[in-house]
Protein backbone atom coordinates (compact mmCIF):
# COMPACT_ATOMS: atom_id res chain seq x y z
CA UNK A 1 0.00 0.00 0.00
CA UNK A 2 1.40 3.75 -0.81
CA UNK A 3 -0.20 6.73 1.59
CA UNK A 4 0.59 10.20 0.30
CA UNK A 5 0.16 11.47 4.02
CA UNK A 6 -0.61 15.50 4.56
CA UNK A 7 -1.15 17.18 7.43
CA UNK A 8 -4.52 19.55 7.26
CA UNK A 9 -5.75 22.58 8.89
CA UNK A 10 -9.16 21.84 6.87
CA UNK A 11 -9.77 19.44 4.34
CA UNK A 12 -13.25 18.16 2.35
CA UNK A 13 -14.21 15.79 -0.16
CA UNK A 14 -17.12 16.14 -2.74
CA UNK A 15 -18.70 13.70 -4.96
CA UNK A 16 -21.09 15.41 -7.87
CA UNK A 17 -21.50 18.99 -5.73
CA UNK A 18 -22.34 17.31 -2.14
CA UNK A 19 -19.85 17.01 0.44
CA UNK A 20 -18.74 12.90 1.16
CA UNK A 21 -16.55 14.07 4.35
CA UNK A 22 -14.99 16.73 5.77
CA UNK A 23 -12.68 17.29 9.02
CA UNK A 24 -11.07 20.21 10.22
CA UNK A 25 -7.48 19.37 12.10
CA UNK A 26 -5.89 15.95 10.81
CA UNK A 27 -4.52 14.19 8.09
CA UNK A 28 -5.48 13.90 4.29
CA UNK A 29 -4.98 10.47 3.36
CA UNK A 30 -4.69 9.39 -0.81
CA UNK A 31 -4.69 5.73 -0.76
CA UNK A 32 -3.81 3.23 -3.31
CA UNK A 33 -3.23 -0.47 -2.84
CA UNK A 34 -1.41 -2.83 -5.38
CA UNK A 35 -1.83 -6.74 -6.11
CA UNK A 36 0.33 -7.84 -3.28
CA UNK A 37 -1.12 -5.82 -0.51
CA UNK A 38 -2.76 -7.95 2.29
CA UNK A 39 -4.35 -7.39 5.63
CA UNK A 40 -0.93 -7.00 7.27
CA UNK A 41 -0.24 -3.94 4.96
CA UNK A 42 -3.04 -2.30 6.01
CA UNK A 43 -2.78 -3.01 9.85
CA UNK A 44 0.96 -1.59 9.50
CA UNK A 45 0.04 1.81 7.71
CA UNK A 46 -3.16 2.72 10.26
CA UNK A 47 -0.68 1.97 12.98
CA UNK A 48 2.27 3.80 11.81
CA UNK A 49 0.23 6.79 10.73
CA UNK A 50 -1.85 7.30 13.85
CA UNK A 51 1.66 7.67 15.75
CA UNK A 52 3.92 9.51 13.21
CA UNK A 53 4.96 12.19 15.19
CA UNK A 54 4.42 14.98 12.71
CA UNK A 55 2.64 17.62 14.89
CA UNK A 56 4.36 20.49 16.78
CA UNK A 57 4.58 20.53 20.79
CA UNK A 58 5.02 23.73 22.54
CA UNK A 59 8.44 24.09 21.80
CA UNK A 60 7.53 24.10 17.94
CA UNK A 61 9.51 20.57 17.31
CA UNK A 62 7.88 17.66 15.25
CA UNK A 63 6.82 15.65 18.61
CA UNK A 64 3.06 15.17 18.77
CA UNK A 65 1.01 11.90 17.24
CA UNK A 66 -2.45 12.51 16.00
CA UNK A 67 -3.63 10.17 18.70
CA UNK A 68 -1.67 13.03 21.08
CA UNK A 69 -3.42 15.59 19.38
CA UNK A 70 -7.19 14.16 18.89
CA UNK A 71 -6.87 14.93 14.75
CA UNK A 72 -9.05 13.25 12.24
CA UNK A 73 -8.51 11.76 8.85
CA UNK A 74 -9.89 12.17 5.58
CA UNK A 75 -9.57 8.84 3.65
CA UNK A 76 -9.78 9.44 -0.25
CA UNK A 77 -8.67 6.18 -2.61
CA UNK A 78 -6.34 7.04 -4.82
CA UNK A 79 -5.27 3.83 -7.74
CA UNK A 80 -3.32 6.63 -9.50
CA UNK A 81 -1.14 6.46 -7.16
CA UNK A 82 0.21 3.29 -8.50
CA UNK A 83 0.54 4.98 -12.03
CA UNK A 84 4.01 4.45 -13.86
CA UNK A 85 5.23 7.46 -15.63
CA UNK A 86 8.77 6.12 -16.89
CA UNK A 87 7.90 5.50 -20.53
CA UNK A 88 5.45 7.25 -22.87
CA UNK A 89 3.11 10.32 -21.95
CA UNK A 90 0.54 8.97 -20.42
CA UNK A 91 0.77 6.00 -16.99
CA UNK A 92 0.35 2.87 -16.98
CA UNK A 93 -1.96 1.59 -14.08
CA UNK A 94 -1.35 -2.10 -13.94
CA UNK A 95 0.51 -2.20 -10.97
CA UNK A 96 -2.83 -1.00 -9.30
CA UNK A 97 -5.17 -3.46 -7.48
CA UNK A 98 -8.42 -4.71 -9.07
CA UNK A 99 -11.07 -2.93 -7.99
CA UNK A 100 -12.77 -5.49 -5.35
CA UNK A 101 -9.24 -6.42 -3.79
CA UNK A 102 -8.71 -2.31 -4.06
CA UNK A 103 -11.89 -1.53 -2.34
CA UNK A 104 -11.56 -4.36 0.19
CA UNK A 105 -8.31 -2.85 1.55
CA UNK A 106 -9.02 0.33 1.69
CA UNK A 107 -12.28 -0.48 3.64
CA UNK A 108 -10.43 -2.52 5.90
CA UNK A 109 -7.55 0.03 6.34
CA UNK A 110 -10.08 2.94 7.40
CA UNK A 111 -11.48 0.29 10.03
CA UNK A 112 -7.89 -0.29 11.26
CA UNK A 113 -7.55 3.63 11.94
CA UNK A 114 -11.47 3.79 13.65
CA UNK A 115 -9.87 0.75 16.15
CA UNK A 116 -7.34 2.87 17.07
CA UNK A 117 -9.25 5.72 18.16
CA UNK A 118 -9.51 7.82 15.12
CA UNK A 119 -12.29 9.31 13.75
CA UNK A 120 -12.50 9.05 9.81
CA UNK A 121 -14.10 10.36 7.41
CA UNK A 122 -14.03 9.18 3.53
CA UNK A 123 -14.95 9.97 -0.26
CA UNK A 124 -16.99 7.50 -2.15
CA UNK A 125 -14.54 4.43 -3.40
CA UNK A 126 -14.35 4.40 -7.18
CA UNK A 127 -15.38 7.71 -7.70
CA UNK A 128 -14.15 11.07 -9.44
CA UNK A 129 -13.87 13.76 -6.48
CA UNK A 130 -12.63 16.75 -5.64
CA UNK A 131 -10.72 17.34 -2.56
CA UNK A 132 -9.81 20.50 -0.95
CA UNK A 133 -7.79 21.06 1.61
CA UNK A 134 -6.09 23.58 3.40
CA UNK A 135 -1.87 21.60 3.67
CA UNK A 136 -0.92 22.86 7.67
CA UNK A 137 2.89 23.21 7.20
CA UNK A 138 2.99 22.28 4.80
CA UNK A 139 3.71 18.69 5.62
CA UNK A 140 3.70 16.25 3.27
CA UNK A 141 4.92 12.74 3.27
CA UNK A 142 4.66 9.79 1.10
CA UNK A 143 4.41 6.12 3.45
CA UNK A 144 4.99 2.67 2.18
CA UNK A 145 4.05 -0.81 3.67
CA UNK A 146 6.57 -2.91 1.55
């Protein structure tokens, strides 16, 4: 699985005009998942995201999880994220998951950050949306379960 992680002030998700989720302090999550993601990848990301330490204390130092500072996530899939871009003009996508093993991990992955304490919020799996989001920082970092 590949997380493009970034750290929000504000962020929202709309499908066709009408708002899917929307939090206000947190992280935006894209989310793609390839062919040999399992279970474990999942369990691994939601754990090592809810404790990245990528929020200031009070002396201004990267030292505060979101679980330390009661943030929220906006889930959006993402199977561009898996998109090759080293030959040609335009990707190639087949190192992206089918779209039931896709949507079955990302599911599962947004259940693995609820269990740890964390409210979510999501888009719509599958569908074109447009997110907006205002990047705190900004902070932006790119996570990997293989």
């Amino acid at each position: 699985m590949r997380v493009v992680l970034q750290r929000s002030k504000e962020a929202c998700v709309t499908v066709g005009g009408e708002v899917a989720g929307s939090i206000t302090k947190g992280f935006v999550l894209l989310v793609g998942v390839t062919h040999e993601d399992t279970e474990k990848d999942a369990a691994y990301l939601a754990d090592k995201i809810v404790h990245l330490r990528v929020f200031e204390d009070e002396q201004g130092k990267m030292n505060l999880s979101l679980l330390d500072t009661g943030g929220d996530i906006l889930s959006v899939s993402q199977f561009t994220l898996y998109g090759d871009c080293r030959k040609g003009r335009r990707p190639n996508f087949m190192a992206a998951a089918k779209h039931g093993q896709a949507e079955k991990l990302y599911h599962l992955f947004n259940r693995k950050l609820e269990e740890k304490g964390v409210h979510v919020e999501t888009g719509r799996f599958g569908e074109m949306m447009d997110v907006r989001l205002v990047n705190d920082g900004p902070v932006t970092l790119i996570l990997e379960s293989k």
